[in-house]
C-alpha atoms as a PDB file:
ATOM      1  CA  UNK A   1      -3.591  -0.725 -44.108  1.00  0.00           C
ATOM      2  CA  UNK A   2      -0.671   1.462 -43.129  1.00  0.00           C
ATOM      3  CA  UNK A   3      -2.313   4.174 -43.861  1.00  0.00           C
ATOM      4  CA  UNK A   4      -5.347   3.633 -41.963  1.00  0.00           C
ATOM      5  CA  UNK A   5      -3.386   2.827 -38.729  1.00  0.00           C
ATOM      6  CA  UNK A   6      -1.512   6.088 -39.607  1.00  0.00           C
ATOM      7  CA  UNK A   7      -4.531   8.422 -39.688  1.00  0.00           C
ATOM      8  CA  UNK A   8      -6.022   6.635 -36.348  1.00  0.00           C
ATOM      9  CA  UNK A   9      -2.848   7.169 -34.529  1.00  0.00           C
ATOM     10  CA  UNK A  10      -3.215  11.007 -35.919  1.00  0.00           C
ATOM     11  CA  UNK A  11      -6.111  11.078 -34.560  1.00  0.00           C
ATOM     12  CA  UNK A  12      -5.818   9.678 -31.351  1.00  0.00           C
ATOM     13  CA  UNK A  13      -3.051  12.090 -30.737  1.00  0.00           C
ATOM     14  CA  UNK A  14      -4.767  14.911 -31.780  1.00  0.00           C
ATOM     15  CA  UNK A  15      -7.305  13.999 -28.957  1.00  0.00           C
ATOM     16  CA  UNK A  16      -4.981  13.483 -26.705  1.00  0.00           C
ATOM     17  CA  UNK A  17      -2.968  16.892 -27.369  1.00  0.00           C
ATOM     18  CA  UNK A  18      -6.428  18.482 -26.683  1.00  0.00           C
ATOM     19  CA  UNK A  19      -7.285  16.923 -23.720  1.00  0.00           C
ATOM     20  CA  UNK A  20      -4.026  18.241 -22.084  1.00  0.00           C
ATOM     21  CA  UNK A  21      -5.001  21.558 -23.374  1.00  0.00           C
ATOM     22  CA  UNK A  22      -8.290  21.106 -21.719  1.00  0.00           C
ATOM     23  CA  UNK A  23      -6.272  20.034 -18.232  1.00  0.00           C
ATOM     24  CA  UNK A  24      -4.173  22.929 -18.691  1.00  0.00           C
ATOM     25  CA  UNK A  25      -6.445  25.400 -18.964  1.00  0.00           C
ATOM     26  CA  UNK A  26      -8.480  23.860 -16.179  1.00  0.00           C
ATOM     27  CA  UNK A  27      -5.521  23.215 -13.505  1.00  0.00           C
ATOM     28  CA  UNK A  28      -4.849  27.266 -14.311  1.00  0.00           C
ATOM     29  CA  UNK A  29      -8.587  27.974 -12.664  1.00  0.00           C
ATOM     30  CA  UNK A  30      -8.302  25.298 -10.484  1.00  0.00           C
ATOM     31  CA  UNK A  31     -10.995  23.193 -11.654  1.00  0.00           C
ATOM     32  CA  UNK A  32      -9.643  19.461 -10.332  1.00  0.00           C
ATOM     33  CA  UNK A  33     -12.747  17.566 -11.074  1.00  0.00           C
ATOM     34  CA  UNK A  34     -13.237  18.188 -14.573  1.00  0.00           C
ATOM     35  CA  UNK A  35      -9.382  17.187 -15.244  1.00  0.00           C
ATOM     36  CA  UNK A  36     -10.261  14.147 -12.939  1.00  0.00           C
ATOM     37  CA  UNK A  37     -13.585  13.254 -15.112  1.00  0.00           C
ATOM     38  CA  UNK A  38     -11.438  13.514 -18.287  1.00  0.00           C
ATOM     39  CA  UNK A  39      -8.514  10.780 -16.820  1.00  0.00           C
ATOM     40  CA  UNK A  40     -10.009   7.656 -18.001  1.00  0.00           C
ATOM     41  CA  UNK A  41     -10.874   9.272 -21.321  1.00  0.00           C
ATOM     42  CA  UNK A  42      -7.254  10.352 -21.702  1.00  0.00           C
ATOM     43  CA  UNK A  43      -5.675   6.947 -20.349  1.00  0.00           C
ATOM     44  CA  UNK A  44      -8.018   5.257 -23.140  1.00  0.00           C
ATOM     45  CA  UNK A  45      -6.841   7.357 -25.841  1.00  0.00           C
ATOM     46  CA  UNK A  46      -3.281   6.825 -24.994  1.00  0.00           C
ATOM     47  CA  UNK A  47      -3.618   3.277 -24.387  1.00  0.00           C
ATOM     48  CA  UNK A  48      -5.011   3.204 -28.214  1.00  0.00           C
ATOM     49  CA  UNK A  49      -2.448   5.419 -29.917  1.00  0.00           C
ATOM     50  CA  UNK A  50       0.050   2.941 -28.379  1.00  0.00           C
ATOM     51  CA  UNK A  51      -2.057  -0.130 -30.048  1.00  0.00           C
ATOM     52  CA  UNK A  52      -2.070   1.866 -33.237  1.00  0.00           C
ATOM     53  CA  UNK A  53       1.763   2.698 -32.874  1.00  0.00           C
ATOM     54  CA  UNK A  54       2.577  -0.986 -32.503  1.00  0.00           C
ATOM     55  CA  UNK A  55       0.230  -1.978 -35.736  1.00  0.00           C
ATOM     56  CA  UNK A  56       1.947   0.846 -37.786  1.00  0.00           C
ATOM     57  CA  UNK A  57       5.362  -0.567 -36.557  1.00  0.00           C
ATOM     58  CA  UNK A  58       4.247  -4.054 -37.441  1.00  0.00           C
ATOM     59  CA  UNK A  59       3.478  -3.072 -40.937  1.00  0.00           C
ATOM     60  CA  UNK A  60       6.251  -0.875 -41.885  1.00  0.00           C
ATOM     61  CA  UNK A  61       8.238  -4.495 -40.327  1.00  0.00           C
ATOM     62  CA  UNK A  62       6.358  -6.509 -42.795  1.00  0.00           C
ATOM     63  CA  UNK A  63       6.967  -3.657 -45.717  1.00  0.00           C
ATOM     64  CA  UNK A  64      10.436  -3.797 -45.074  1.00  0.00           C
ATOM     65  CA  UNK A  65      10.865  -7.569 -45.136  1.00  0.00           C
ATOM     66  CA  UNK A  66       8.799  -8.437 -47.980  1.00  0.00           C
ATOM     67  CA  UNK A  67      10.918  -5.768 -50.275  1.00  0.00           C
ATOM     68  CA  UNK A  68      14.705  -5.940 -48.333  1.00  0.00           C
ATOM     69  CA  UNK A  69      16.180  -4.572 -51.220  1.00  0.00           C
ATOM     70  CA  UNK A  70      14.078  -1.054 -50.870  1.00  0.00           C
ATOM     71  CA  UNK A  71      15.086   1.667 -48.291  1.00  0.00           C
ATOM     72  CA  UNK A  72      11.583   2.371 -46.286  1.00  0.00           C
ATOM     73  CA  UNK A  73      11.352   6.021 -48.215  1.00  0.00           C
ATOM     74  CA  UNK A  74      10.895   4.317 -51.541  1.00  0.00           C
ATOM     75  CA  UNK A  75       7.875   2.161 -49.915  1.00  0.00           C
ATOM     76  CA  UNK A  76       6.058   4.771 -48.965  1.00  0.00           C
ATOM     77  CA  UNK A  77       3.794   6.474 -51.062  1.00  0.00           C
ATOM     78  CA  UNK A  78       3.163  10.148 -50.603  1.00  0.00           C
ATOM     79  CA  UNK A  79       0.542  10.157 -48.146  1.00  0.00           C
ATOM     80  CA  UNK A  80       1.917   8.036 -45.878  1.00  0.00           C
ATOM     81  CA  UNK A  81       4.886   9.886 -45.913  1.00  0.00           C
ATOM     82  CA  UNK A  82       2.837  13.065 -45.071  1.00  0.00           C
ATOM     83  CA  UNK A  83       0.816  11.333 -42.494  1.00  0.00           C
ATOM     84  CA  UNK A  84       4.334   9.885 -40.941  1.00  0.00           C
ATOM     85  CA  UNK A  85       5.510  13.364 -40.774  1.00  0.00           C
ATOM     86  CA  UNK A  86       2.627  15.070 -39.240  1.00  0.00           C
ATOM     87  CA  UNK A  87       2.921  12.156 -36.669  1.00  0.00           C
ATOM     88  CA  UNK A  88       6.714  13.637 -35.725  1.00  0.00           C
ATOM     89  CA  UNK A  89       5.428  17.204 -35.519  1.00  0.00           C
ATOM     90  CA  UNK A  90       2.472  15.977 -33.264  1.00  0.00           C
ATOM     91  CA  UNK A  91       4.601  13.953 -31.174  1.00  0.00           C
ATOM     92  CA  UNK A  92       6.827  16.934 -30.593  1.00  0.00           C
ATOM     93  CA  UNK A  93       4.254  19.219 -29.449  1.00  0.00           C
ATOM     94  CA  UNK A  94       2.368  17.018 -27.186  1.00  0.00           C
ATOM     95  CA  UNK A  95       6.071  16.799 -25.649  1.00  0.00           C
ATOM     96  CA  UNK A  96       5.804  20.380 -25.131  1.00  0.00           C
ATOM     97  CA  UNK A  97       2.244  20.532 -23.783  1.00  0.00           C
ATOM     98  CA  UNK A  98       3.252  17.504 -21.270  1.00  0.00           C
ATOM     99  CA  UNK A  99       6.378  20.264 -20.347  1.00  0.00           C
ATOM    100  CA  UNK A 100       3.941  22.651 -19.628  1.00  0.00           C
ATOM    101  CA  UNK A 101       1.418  20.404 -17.614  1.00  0.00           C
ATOM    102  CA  UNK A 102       4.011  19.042 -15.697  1.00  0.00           C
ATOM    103  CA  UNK A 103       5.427  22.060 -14.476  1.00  0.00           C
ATOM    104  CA  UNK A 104       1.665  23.265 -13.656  1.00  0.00           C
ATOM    105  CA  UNK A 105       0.953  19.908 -11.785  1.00  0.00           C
ATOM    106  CA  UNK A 106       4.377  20.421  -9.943  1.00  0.00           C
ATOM    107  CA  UNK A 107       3.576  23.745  -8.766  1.00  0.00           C
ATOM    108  CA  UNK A 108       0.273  22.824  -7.508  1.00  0.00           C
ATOM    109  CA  UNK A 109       1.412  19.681  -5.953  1.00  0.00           C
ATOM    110  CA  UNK A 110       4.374  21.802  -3.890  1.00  0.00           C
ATOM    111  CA  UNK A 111       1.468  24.403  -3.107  1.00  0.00           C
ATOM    112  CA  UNK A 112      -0.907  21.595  -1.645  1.00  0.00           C
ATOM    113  CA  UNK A 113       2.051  19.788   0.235  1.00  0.00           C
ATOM    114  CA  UNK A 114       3.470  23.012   1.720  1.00  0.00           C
ATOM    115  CA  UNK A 115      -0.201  23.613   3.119  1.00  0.00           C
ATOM    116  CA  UNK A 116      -0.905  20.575   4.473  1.00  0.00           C
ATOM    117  CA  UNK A 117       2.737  20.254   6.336  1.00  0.00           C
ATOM    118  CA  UNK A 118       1.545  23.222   7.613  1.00  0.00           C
ATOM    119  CA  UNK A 119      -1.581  22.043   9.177  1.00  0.00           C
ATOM    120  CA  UNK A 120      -0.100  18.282  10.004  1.00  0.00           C
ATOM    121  CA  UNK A 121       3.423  18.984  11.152  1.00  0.00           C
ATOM    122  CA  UNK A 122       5.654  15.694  10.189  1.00  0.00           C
ATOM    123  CA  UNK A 123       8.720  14.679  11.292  1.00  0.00           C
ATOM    124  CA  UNK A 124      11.616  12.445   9.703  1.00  0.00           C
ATOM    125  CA  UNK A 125      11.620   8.929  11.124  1.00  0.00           C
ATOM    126  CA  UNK A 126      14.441   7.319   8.396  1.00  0.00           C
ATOM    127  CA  UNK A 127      13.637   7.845   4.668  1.00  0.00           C
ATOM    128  CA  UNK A 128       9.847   8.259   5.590  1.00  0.00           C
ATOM    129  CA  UNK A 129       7.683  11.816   6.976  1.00  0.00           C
ATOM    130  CA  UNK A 130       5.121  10.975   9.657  1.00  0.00           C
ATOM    131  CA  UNK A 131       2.644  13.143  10.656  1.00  0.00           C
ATOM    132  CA  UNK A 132       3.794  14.501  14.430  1.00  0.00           C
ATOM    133  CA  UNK A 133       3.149  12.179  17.523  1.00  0.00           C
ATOM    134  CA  UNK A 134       2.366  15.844  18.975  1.00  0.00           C
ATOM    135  CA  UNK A 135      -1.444  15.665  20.500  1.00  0.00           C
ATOM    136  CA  UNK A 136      -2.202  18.882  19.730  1.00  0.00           C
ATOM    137  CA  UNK A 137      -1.858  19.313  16.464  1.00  0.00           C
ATOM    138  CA  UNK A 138      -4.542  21.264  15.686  1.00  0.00           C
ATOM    139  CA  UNK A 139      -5.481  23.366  18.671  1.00  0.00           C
ATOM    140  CA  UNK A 140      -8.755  25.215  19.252  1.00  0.00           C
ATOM    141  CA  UNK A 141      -9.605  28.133  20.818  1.00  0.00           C
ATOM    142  CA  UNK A 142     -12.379  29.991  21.465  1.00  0.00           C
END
């Protein structure tokens, strides 16, 4: 059983670690909707690696207890032990990607901000920015 939830946590990851790729690649050419189309797709996957994480965590729990007087290496057999390790390496470079998307999503998110305090002035009232109690915010002329 172990090493079924391994594989489906492998895989879910692997989707995952594409799907940032995708967003990546996308939020470089500016295409918004097809990262927003992709959110609840992502969000699902993620929400079932973390199931799977929490059955392979449950099992290695019960491995452990049923043999206390085995270290968790000598429980394993060989693929699991494979399929644990390509978990790490996964793990590590969706940490990158999600370095890399963040920095993107920052960027754009300063861009978009820096525009639109530009077209609706705010001013500090406290802790909080409120658009400008100026009429004439935008003006028109012809």
């Amino acid at each position: 059983m172990l090493s079924h939830h391994l594989q489906s946590a492998l895989s879910d990851l692997r989707d995952i670690i594409r799907i940032t790729k995708e967003d990546i690649a996308d939020i470089k050419e500016a295409k918004h909707d097809s990262q927003f189309e992709r959110l609840s797709l992502k969000d699902e996957k993620i929400k079932s690696f973390e199931a799977k994480k929490a059955m392979i965590d449950h099992a290695i729990s019960v491995l452990m207890s049923t043999n206390p007087q085995k270290e968790l290496p000598e429980l394993l057999n060989e693929e699991q032990h494979r399929a644990l390790d390509e978990l790490r390496n996964d793990l590590s470079e969706l940490r990158e990607i999600n370095k890399e998307y963040a920095k993107l999503v920052l960027t754009v998110s300063n861009l978009y901000n820096a525009f639109l305090e530009k077209l609706v002035p705010t001013e500090m009232q406290g802790y909080n920015k409120v658009a400008s109690k100026n009429p004439s915010i935008l003006e028109v002329r012809v």
